[in-house]
PDB file of N, CA and C in Angstrom:
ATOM      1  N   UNK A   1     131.658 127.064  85.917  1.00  0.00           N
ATOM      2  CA  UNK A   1     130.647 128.023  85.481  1.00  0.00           C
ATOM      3  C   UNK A   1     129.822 127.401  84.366  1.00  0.00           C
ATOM      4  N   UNK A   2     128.253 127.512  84.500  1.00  0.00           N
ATOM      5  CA  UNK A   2     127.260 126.858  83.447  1.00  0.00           C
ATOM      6  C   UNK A   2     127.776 127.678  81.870  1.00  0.00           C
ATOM      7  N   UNK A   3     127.725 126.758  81.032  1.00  0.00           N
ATOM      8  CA  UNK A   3     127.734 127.995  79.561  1.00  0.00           C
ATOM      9  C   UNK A   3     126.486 128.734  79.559  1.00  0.00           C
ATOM     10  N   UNK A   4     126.156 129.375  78.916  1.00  0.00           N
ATOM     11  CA  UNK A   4     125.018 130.444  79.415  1.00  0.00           C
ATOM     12  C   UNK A   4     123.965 129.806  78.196  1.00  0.00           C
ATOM     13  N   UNK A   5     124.835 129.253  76.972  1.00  0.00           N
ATOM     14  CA  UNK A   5     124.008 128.503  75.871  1.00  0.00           C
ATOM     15  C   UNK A   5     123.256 127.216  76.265  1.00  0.00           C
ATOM     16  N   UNK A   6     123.688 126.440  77.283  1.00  0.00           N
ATOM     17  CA  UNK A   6     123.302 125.270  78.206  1.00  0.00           C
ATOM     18  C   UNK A   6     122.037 125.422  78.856  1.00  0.00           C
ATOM     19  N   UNK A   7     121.101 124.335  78.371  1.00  0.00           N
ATOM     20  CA  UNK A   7     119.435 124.742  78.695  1.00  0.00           C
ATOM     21  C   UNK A   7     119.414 123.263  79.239  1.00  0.00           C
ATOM     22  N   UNK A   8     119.283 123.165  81.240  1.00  0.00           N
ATOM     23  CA  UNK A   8     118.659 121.795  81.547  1.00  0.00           C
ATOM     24  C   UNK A   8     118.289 120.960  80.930  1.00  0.00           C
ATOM     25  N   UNK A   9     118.728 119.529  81.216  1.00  0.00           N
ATOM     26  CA  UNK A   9     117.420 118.904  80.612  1.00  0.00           C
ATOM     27  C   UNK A   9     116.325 118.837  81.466  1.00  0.00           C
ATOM     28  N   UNK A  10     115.222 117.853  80.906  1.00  0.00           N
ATOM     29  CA  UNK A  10     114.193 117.405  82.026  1.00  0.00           C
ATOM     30  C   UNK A  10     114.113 117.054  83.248  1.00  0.00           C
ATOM     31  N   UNK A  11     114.799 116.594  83.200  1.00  0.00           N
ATOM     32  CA  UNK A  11     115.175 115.799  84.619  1.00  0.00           C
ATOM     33  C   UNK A  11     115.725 116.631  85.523  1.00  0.00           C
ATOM     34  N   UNK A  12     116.657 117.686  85.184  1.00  0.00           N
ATOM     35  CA  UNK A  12     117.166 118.302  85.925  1.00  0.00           C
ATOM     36  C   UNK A  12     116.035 119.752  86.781  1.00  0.00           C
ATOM     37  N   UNK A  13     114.783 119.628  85.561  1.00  0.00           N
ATOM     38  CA  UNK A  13     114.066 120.818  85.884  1.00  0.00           C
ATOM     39  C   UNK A  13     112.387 120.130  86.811  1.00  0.00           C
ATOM     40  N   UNK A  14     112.429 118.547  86.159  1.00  0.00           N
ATOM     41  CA  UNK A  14     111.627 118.098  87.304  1.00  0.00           C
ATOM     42  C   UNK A  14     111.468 118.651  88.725  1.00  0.00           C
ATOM     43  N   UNK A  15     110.243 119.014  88.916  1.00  0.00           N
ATOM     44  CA  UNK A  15     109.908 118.742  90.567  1.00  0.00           C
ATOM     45  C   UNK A  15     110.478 117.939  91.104  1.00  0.00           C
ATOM     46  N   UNK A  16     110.630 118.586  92.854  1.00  0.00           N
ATOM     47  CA  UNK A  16     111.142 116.969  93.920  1.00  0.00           C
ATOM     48  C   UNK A  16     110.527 117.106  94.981  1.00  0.00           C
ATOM     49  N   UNK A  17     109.745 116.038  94.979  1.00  0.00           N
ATOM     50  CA  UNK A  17     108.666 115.247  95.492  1.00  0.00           C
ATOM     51  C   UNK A  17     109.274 114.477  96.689  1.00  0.00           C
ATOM     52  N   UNK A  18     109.179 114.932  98.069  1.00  0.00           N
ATOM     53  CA  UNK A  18     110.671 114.112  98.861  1.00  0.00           C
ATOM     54  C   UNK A  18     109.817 113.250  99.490  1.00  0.00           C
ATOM     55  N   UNK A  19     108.518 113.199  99.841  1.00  0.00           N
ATOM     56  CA  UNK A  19     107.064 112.064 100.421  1.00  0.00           C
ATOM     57  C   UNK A  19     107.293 110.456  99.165  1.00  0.00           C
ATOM     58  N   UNK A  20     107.863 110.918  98.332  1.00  0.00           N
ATOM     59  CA  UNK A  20     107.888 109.800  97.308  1.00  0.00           C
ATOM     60  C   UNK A  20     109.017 108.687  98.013  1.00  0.00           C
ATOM     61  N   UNK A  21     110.324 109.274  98.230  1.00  0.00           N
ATOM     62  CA  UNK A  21     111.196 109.211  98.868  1.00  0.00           C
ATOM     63  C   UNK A  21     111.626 108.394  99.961  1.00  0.00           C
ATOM     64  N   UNK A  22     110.780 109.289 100.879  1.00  0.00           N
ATOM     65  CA  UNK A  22     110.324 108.535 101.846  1.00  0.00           C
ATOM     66  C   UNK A  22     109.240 107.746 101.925  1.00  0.00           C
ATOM     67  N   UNK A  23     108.241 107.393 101.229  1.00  0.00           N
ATOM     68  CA  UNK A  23     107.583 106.520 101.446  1.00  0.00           C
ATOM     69  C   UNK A  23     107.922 105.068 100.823  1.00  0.00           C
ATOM     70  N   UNK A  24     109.376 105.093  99.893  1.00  0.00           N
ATOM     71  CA  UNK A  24     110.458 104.192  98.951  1.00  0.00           C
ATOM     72  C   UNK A  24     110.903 103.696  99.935  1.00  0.00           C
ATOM     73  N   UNK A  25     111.657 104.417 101.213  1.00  0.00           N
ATOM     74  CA  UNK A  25     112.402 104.048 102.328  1.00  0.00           C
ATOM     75  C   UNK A  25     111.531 102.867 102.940  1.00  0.00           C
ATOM     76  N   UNK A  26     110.381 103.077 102.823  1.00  0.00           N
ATOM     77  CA  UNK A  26     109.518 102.371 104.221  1.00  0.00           C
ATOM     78  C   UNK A  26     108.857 101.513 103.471  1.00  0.00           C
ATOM     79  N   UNK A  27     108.866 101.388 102.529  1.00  0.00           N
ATOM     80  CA  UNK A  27     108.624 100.070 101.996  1.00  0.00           C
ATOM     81  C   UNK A  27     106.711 100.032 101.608  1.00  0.00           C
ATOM     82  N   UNK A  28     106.304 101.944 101.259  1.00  0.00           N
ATOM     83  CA  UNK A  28     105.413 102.044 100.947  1.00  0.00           C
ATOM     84  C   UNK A  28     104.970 102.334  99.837  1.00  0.00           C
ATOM     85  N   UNK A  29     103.657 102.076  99.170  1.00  0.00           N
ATOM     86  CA  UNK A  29     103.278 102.189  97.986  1.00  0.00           C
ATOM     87  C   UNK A  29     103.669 103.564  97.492  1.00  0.00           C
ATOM     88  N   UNK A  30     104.030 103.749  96.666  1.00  0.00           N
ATOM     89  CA  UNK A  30     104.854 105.506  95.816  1.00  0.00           C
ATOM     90  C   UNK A  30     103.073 106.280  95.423  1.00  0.00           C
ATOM     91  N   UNK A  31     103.344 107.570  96.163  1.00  0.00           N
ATOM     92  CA  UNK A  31     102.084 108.526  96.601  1.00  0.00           C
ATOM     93  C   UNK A  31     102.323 109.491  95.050  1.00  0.00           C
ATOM     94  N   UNK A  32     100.839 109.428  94.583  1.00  0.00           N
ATOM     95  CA  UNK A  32     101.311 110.503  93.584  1.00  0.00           C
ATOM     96  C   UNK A  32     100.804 111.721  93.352  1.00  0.00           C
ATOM     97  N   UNK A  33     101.776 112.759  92.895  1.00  0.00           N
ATOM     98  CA  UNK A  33     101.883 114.061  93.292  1.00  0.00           C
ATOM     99  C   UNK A  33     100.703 114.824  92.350  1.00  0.00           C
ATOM    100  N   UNK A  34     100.683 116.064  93.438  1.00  0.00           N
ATOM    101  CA  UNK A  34      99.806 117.340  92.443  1.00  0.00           C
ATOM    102  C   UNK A  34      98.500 116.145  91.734  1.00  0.00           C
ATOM    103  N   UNK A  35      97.882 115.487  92.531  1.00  0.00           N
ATOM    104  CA  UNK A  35      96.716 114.105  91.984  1.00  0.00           C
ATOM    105  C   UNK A  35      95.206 115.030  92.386  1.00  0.00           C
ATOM    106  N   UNK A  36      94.901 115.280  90.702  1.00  0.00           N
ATOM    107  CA  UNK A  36      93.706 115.828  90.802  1.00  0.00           C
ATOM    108  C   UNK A  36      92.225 114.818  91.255  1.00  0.00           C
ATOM    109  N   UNK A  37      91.705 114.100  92.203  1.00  0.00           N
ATOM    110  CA  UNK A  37      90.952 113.453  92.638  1.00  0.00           C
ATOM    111  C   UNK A  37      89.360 113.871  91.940  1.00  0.00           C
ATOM    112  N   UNK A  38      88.974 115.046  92.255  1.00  0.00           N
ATOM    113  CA  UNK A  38      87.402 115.224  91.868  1.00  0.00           C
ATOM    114  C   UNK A  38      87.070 115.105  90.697  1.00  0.00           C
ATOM    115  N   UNK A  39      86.317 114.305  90.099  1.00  0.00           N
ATOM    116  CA  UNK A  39      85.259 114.217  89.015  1.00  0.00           C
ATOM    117  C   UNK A  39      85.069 115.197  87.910  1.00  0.00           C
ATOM    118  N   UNK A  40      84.972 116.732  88.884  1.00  0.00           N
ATOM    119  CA  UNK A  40      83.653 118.220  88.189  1.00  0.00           C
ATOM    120  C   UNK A  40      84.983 118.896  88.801  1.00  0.00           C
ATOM    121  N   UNK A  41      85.213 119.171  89.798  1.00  0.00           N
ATOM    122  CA  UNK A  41      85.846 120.262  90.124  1.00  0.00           C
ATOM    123  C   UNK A  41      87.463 120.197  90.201  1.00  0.00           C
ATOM    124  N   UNK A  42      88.330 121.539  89.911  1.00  0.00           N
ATOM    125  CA  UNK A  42      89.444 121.380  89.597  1.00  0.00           C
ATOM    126  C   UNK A  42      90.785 121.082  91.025  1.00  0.00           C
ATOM    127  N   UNK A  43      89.748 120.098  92.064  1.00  0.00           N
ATOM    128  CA  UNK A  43      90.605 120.183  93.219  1.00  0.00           C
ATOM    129  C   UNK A  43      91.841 118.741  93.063  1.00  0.00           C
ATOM    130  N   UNK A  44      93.087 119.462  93.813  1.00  0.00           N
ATOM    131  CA  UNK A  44      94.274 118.530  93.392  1.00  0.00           C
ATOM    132  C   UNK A  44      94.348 117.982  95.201  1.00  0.00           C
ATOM    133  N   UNK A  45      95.205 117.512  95.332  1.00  0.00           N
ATOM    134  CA  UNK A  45      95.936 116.946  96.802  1.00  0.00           C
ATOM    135  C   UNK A  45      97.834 116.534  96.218  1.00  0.00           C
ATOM    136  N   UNK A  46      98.027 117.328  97.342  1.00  0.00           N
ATOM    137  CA  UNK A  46      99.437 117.488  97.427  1.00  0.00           C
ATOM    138  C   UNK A  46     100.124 116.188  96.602  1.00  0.00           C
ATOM    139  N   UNK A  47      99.629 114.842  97.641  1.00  0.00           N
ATOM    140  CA  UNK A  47      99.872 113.345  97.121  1.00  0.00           C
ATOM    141  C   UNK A  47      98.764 113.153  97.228  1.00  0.00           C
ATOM    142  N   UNK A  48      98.446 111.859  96.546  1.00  0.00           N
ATOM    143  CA  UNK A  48      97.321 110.607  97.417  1.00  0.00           C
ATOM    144  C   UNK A  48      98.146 109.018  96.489  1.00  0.00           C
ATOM    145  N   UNK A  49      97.666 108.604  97.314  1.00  0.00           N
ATOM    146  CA  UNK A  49      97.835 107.243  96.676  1.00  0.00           C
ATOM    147  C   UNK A  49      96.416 106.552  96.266  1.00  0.00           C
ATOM    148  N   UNK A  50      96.273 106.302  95.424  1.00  0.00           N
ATOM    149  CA  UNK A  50      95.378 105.894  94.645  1.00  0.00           C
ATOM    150  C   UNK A  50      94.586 105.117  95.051  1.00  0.00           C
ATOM    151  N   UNK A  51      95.164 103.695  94.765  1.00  0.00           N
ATOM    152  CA  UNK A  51      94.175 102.644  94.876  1.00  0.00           C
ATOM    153  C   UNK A  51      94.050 102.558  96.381  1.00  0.00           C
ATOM    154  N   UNK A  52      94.798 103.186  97.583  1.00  0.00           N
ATOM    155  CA  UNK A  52      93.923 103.310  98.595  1.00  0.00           C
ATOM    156  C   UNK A  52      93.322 104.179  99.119  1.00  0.00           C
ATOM    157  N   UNK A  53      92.700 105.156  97.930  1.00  0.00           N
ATOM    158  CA  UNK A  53      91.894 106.602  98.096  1.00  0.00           C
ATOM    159  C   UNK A  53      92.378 107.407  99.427  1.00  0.00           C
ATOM    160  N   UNK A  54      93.436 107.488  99.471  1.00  0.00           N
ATOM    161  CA  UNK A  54      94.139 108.541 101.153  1.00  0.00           C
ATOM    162  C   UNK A  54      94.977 109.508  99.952  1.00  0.00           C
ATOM    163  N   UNK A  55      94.266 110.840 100.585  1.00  0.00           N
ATOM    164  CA  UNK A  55      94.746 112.263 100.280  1.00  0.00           C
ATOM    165  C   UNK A  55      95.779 112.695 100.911  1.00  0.00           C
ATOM    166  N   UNK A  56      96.437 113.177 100.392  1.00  0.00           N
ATOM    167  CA  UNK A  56      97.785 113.722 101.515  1.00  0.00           C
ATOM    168  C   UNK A  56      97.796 115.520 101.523  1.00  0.00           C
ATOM    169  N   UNK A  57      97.350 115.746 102.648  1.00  0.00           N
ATOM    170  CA  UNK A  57      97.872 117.324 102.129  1.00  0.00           C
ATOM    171  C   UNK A  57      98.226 118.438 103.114  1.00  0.00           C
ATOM    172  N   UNK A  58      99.560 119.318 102.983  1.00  0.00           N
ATOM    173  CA  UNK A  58     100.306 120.174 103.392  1.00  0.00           C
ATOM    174  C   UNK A  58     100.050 121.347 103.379  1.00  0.00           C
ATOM    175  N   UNK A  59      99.814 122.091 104.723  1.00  0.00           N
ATOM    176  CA  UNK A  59      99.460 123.430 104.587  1.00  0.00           C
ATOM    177  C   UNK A  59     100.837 124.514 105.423  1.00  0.00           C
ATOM    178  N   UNK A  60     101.193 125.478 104.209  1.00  0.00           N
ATOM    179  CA  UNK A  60     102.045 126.034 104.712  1.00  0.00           C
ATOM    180  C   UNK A  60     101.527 127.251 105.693  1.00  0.00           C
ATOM    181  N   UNK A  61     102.599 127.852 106.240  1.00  0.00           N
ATOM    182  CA  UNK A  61     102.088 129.293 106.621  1.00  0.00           C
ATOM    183  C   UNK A  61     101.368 129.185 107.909  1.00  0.00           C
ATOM    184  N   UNK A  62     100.933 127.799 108.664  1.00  0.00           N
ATOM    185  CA  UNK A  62     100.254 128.285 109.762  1.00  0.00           C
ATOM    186  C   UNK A  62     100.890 129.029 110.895  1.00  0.00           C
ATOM    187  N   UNK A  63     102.099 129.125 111.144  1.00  0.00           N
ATOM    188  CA  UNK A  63     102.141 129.858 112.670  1.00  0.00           C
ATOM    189  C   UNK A  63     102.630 131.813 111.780  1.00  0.00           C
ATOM    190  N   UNK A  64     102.450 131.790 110.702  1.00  0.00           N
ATOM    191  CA  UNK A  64     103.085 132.918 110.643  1.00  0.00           C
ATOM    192  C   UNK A  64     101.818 134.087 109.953  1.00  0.00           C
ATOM    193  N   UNK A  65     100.244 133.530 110.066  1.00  0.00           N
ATOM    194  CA  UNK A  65      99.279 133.818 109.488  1.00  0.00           C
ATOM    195  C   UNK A  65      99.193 133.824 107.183  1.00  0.00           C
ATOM    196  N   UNK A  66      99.351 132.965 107.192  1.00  0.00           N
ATOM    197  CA  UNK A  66     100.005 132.415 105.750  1.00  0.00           C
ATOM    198  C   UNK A  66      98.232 131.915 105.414  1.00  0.00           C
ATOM    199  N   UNK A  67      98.174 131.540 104.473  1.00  0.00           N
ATOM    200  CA  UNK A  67      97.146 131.232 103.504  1.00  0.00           C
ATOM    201  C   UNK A  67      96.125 130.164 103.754  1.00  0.00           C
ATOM    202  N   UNK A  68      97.048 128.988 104.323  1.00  0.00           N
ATOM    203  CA  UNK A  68      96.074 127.927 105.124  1.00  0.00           C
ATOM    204  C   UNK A  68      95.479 128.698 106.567  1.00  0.00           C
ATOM    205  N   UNK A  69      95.811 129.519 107.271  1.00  0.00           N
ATOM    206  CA  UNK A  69      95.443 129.703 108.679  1.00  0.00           C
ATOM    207  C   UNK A  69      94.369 130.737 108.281  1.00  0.00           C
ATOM    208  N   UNK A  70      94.398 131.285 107.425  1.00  0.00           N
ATOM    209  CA  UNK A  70      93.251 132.184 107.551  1.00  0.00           C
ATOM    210  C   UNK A  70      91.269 131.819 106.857  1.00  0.00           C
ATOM    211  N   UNK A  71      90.847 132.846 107.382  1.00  0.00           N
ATOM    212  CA  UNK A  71      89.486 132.048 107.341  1.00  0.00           C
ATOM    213  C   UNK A  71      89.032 131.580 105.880  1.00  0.00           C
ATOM    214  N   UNK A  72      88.909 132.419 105.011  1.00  0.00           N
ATOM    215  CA  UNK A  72      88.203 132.339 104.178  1.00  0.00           C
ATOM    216  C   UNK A  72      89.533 130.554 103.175  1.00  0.00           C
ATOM    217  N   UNK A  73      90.654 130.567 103.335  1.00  0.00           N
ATOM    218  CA  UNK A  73      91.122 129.003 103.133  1.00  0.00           C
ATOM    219  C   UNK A  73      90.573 128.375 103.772  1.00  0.00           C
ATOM    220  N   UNK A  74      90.687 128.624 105.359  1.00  0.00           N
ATOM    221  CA  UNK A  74      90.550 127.204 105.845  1.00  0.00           C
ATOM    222  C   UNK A  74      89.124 126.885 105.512  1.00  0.00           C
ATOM    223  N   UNK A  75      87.797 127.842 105.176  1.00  0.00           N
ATOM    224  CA  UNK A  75      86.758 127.264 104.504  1.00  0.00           C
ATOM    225  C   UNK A  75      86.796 126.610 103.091  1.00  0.00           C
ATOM    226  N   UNK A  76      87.881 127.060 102.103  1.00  0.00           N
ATOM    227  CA  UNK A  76      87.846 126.392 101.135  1.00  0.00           C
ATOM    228  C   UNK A  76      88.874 124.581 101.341  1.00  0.00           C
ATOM    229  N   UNK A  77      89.338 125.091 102.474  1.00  0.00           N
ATOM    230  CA  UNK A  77      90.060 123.500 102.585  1.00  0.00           C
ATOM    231  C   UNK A  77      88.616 122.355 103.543  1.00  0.00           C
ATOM    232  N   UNK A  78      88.059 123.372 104.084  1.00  0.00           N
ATOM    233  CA  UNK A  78      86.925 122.321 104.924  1.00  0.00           C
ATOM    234  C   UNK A  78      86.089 121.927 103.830  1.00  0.00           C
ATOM    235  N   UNK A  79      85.642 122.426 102.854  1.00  0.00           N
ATOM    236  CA  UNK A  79      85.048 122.132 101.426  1.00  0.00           C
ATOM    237  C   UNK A  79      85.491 120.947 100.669  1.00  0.00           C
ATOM    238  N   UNK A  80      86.715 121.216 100.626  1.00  0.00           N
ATOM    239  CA  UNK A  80      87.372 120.420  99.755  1.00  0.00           C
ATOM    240  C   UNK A  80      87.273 118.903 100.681  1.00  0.00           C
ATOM    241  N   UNK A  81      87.802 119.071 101.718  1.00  0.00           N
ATOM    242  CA  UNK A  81      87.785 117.740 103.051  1.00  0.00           C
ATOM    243  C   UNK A  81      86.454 116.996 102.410  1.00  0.00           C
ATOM    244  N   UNK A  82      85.579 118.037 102.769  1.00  0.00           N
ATOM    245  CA  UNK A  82      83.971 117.196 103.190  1.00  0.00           C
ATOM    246  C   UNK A  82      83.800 116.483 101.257  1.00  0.00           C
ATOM    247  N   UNK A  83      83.956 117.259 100.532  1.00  0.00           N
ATOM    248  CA  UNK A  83      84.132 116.356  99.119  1.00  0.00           C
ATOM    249  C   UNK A  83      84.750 115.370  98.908  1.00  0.00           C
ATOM    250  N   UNK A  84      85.948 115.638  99.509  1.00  0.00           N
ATOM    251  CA  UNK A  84      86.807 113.984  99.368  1.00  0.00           C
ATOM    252  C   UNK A  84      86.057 112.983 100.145  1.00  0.00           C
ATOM    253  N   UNK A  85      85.728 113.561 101.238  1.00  0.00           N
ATOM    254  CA  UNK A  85      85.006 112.813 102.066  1.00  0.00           C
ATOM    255  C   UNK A  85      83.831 111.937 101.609  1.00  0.00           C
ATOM    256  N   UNK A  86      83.292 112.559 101.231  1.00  0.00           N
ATOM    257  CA  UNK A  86      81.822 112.063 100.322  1.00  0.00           C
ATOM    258  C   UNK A  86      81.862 110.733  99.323  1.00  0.00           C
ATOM    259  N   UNK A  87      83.035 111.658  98.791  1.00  0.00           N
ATOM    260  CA  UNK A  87      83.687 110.721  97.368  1.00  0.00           C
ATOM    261  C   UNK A  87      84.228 109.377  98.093  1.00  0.00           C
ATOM    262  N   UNK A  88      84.524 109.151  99.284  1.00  0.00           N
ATOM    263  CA  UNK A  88      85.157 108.341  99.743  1.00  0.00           C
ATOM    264  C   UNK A  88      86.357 108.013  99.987  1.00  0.00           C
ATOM    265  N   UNK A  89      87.178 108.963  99.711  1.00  0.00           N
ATOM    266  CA  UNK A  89      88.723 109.565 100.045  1.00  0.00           C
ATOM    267  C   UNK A  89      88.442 109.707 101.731  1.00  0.00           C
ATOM    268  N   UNK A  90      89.825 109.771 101.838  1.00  0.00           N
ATOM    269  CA  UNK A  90      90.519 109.983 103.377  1.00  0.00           C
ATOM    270  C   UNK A  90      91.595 111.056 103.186  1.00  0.00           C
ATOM    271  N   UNK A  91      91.106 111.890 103.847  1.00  0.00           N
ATOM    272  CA  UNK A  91      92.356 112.915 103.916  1.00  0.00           C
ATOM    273  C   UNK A  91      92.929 113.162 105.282  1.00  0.00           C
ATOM    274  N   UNK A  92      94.315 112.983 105.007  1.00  0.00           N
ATOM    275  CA  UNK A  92      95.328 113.251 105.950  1.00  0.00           C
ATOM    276  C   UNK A  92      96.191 114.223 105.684  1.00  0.00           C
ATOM    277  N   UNK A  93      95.860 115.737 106.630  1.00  0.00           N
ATOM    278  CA  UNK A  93      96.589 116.347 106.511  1.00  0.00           C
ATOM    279  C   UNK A  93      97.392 116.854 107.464  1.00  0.00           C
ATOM    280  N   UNK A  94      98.649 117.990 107.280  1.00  0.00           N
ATOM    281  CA  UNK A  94      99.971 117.858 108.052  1.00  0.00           C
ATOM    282  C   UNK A  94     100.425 119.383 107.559  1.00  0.00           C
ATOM    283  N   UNK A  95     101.361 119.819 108.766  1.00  0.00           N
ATOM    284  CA  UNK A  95     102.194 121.297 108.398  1.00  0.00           C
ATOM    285  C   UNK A  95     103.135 120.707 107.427  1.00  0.00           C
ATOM    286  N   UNK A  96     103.718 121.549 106.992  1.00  0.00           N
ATOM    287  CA  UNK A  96     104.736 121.181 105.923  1.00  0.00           C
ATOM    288  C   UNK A  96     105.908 120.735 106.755  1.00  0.00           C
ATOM    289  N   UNK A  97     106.230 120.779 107.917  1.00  0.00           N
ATOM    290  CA  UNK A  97     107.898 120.148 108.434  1.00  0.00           C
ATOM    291  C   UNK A  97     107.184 118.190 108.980  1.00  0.00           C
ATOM    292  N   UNK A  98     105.852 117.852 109.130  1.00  0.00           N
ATOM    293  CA  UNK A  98     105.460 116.625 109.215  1.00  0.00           C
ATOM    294  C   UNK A  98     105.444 115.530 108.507  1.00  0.00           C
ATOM    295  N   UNK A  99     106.564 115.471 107.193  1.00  0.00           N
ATOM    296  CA  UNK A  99     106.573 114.864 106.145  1.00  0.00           C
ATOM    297  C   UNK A  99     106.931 113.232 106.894  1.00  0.00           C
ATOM    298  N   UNK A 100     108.054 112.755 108.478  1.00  0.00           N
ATOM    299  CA  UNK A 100     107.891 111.832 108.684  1.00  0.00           C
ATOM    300  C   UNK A 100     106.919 111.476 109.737  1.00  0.00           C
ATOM    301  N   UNK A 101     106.014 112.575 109.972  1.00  0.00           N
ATOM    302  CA  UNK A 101     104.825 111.762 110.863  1.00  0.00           C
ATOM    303  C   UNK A 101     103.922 111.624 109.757  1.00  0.00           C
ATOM    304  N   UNK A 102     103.860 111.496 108.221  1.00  0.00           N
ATOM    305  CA  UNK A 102     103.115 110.998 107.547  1.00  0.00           C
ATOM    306  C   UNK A 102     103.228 109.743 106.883  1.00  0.00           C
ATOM    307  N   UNK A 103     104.774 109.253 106.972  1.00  0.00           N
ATOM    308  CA  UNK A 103     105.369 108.225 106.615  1.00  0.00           C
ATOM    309  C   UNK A 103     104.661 107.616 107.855  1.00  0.00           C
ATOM    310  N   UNK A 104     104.589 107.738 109.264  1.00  0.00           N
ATOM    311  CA  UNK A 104     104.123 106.524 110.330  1.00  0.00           C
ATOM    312  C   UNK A 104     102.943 106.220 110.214  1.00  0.00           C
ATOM    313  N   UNK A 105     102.052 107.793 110.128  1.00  0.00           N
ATOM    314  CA  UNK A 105     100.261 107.498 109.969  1.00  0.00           C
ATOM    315  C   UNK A 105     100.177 106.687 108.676  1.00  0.00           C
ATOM    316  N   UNK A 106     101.038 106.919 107.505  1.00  0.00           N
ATOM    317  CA  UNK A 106     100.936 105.784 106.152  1.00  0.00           C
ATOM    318  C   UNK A 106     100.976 104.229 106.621  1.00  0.00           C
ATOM    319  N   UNK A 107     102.102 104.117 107.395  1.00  0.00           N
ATOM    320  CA  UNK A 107     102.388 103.222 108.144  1.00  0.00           C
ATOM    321  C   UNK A 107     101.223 102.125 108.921  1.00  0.00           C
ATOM    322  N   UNK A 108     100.342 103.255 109.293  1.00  0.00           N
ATOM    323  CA  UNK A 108      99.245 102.507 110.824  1.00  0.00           C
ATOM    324  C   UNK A 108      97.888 102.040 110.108  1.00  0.00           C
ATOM    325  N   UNK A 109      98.022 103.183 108.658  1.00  0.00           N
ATOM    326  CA  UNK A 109      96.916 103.162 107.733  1.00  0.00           C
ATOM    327  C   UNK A 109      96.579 101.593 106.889  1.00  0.00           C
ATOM    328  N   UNK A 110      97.775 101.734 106.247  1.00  0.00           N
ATOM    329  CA  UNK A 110      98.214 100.639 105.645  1.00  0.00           C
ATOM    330  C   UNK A 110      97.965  99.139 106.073  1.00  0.00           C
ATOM    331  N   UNK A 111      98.375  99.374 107.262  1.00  0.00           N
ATOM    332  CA  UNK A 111      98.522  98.099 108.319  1.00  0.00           C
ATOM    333  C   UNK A 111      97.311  97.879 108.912  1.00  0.00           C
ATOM    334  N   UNK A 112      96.443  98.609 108.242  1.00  0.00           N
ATOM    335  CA  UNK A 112      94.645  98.337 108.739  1.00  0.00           C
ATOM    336  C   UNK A 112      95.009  98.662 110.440  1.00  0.00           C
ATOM    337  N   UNK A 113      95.338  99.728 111.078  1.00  0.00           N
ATOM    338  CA  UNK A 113      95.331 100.414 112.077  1.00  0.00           C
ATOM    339  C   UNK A 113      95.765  99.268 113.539  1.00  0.00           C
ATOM    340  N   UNK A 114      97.123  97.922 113.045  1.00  0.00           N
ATOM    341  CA  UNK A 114      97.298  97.072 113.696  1.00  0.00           C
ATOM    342  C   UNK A 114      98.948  97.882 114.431  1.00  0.00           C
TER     343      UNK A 114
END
């Protein structure tokens, strides 16, 4: 039983980031999290990895009518797309259970699409 006086430390209350993880496994550059990309506006991406401007991002809720599936998101996520876009980002996005078909597309990306 915890003592009730016992306050986590940091580490224990850290986020877990499991794309980090797996992209450690595969021998890929470490993606970093909650990465606010835009300039002016306060838009984040799940991951991206940096120095090769690729956005990573997870939308929950689609088969159950959740927040990404409905209209007025999926216009603020087509917004956000066409900005990264502009900016020169690549966004790759995925349902939330696709965490290792993002490790392969990292994979094909990486590898200059060989």
């Amino acid at each position: 039983k915890a003592d009730a006086g016992h306050k986590p430390d940091a580490a224990s209350r850290a986020p877990i980031y499991p794309l980090i993880g797996l992209c450690r496994a595969a021998g890929l550059p470490d993606p970093v999290p909650e990465y606010r990309w835009h300039p002016v506006r306060k838009y984040r991406a799940d991951y991206a990895l940096v120095l090769e401007r690729v956005l990573i991002e997870y939308d929950g809720g689609l088969f159950i009518n959740g927040g990404h599936s409905r209209g007025k998101a999926r216009l603020y996520d087509m917004a956000k797309d066409r900005a990264a876009t502009l900016l020169g980002w690549r966004v790759l996005r995925y349902g939330v259970g696709e965490m290792a078909q993002t490790v392969a597309d990292l994979r094909i990306l990486l590898a200059g699409g060989k």
